[in-house]
PDB file of N, CA and C in Angstrom:
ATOM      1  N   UNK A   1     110.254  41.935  33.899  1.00  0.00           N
ATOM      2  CA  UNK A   1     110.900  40.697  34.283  1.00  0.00           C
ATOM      3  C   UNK A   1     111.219  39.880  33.036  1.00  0.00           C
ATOM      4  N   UNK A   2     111.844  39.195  33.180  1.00  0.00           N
ATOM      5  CA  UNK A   2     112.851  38.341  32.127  1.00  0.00           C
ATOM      6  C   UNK A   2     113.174  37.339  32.352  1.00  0.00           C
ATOM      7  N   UNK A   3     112.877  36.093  32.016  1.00  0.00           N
ATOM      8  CA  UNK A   3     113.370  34.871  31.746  1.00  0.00           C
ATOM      9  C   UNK A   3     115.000  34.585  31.521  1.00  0.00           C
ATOM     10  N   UNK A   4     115.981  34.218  32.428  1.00  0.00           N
ATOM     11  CA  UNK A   4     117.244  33.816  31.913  1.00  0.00           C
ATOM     12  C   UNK A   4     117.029  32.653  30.973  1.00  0.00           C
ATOM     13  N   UNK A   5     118.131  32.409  30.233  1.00  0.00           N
ATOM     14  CA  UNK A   5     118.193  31.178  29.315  1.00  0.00           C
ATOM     15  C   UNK A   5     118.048  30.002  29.693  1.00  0.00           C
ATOM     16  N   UNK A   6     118.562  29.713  31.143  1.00  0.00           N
ATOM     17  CA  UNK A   6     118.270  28.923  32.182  1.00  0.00           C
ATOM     18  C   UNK A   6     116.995  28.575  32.650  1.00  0.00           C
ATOM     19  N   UNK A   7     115.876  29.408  32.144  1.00  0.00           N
ATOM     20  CA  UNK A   7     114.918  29.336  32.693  1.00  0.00           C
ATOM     21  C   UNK A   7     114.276  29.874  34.063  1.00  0.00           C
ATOM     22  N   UNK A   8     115.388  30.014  34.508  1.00  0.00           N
ATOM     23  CA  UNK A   8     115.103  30.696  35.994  1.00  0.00           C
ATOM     24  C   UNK A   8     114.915  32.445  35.694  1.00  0.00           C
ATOM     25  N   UNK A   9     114.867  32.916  37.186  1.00  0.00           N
ATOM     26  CA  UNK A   9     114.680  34.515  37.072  1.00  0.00           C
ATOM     27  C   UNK A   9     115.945  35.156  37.255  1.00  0.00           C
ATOM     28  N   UNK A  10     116.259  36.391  37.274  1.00  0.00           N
ATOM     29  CA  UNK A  10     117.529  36.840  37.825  1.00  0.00           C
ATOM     30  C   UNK A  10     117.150  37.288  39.228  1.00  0.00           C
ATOM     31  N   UNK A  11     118.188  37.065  39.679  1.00  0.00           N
ATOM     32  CA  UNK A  11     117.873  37.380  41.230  1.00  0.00           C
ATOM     33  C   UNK A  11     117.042  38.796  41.223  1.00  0.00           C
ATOM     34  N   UNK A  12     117.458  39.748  40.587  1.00  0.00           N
ATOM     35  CA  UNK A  12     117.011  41.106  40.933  1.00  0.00           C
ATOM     36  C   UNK A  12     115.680  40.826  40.371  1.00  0.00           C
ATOM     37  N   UNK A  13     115.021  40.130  39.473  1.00  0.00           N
ATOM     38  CA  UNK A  13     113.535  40.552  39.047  1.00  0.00           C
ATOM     39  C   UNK A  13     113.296  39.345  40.145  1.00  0.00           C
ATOM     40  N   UNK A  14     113.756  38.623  40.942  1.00  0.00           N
ATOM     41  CA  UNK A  14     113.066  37.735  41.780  1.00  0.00           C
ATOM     42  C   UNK A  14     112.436  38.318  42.928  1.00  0.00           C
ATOM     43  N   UNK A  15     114.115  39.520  43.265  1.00  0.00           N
ATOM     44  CA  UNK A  15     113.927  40.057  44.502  1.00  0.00           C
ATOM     45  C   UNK A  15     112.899  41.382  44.285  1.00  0.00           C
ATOM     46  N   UNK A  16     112.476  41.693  42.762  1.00  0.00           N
ATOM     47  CA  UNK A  16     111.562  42.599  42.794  1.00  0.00           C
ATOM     48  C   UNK A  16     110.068  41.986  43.172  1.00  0.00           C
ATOM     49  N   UNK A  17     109.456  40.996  42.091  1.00  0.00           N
ATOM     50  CA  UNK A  17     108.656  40.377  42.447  1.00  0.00           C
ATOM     51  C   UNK A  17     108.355  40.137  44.045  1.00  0.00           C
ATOM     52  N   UNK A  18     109.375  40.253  44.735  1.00  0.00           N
ATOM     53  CA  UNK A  18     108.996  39.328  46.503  1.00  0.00           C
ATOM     54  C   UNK A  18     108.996  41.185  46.432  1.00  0.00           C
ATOM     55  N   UNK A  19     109.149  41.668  46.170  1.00  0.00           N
ATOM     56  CA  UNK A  19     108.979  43.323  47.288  1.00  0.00           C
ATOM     57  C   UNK A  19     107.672  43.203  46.771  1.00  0.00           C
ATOM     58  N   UNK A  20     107.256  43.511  44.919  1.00  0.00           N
ATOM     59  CA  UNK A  20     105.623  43.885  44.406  1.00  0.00           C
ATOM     60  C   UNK A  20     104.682  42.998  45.805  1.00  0.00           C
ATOM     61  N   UNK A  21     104.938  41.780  45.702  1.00  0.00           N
ATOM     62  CA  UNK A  21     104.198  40.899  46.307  1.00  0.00           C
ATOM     63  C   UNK A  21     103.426  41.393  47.677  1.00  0.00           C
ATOM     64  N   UNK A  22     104.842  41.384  48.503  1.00  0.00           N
ATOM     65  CA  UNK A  22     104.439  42.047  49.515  1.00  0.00           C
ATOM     66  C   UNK A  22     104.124  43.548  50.130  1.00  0.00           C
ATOM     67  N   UNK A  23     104.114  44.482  49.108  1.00  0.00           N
ATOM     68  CA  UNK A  23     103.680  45.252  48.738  1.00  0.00           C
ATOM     69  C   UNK A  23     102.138  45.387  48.419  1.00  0.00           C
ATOM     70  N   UNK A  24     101.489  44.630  47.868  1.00  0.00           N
ATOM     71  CA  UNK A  24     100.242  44.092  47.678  1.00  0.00           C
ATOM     72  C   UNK A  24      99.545  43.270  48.579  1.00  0.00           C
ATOM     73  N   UNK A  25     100.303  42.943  49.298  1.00  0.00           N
ATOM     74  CA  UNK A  25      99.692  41.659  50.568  1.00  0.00           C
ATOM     75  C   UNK A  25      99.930  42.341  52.051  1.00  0.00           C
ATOM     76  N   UNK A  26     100.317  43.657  51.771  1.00  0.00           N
ATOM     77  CA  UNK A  26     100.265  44.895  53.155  1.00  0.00           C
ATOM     78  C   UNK A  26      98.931  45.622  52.722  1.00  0.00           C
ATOM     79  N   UNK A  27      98.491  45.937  51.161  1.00  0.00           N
ATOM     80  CA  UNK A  27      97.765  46.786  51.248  1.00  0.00           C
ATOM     81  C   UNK A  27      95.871  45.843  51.236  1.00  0.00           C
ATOM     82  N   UNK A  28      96.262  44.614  50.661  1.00  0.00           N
ATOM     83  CA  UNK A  28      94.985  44.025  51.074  1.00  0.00           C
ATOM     84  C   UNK A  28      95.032  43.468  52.499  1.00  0.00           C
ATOM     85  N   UNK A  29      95.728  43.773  53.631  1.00  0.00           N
ATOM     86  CA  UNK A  29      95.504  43.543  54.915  1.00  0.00           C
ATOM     87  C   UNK A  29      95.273  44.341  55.421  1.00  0.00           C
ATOM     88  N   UNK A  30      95.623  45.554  55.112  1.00  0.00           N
ATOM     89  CA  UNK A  30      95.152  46.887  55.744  1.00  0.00           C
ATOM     90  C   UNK A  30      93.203  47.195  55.092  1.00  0.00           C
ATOM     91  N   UNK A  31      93.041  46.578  53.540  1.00  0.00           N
ATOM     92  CA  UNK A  31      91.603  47.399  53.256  1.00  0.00           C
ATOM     93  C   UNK A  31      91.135  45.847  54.379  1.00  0.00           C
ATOM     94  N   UNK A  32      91.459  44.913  54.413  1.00  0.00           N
ATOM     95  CA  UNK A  32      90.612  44.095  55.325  1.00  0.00           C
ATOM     96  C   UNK A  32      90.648  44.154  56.806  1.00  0.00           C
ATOM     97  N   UNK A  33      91.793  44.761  57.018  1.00  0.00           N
ATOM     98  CA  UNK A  33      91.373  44.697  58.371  1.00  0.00           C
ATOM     99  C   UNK A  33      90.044  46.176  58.854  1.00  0.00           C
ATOM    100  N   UNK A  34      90.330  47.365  57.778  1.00  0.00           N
ATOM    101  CA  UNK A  34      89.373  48.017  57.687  1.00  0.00           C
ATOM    102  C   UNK A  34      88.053  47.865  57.354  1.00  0.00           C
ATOM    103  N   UNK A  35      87.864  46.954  56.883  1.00  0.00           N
ATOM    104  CA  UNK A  35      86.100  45.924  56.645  1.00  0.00           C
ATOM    105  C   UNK A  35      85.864  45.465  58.160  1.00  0.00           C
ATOM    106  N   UNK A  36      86.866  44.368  58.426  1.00  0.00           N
ATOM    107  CA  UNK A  36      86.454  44.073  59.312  1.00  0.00           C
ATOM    108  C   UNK A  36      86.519  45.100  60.981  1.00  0.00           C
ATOM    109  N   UNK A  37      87.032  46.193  60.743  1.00  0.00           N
ATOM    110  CA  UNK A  37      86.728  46.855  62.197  1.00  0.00           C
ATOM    111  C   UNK A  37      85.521  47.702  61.530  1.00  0.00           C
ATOM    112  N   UNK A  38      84.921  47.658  60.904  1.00  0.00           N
ATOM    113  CA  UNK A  38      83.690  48.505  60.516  1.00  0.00           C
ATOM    114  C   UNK A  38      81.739  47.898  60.575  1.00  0.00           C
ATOM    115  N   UNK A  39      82.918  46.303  60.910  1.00  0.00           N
ATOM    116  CA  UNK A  39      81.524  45.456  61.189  1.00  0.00           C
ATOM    117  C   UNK A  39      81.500  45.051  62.718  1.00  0.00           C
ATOM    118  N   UNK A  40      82.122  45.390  63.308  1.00  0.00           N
ATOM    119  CA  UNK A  40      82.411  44.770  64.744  1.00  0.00           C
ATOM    120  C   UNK A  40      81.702  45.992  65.402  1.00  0.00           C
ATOM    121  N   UNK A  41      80.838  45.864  66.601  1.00  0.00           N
ATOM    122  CA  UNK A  41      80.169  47.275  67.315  1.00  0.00           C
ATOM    123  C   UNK A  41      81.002  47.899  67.902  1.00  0.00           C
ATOM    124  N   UNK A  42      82.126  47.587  68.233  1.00  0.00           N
ATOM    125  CA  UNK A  42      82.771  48.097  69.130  1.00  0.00           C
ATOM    126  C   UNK A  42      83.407  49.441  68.245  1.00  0.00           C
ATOM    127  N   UNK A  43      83.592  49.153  67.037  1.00  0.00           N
ATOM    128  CA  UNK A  43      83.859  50.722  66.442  1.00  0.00           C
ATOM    129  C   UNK A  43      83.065  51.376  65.779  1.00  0.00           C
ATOM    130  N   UNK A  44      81.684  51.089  66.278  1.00  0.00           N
ATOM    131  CA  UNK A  44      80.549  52.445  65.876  1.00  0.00           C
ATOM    132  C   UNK A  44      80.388  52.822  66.881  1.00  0.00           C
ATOM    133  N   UNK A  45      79.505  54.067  66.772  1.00  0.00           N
ATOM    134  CA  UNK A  45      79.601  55.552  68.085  1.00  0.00           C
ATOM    135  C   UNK A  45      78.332  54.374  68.792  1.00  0.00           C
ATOM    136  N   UNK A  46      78.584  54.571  70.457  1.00  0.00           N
ATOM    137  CA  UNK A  46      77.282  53.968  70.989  1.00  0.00           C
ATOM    138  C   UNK A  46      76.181  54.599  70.926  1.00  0.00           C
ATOM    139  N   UNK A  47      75.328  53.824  70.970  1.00  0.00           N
ATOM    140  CA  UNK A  47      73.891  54.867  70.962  1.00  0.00           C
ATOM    141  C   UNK A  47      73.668  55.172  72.912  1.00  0.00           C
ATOM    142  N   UNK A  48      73.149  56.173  73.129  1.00  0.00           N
ATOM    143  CA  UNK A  48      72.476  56.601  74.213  1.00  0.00           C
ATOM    144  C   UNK A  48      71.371  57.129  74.551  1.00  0.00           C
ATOM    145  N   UNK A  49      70.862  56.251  75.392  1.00  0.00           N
ATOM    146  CA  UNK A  49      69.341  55.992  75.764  1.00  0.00           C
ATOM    147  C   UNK A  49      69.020  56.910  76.455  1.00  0.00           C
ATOM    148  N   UNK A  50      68.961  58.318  76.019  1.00  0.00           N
ATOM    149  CA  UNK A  50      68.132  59.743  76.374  1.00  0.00           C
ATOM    150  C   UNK A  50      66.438  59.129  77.001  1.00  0.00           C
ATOM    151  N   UNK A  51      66.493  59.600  78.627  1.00  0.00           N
ATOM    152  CA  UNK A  51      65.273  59.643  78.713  1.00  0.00           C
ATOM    153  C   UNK A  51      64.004  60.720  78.566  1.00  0.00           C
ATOM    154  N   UNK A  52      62.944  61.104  78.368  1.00  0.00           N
ATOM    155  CA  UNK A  52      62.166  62.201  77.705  1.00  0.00           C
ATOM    156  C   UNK A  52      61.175  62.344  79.481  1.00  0.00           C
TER     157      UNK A  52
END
């Protein structure tokens, strides 16, 4: 990315930046939503109460 003289970005490293971005903000929603279904009971195996 590159600074125009203007100070601003060029559109194309702007419009890259917004893809990296969200590119990165899909893959930390996916490792979190995987934390969080790993703490919830509903997605561990149930236990069953074998009687002897």
């Amino acid at each position: 990315m590159e600074w125009e003289a203007n100070g601003e970005m060029s559109a194309q490293d702007t419009w890259d930046l917004v893809k990296r971005l969200a590119e990165i903000e899909e893959q930390e929603k996916a490792s979190n939503l995987l934390h969080l279904s790993s703490k919830h009971s509903h997605s561990k195996p149930k236990k069953t109460n074998i009687k002897k």
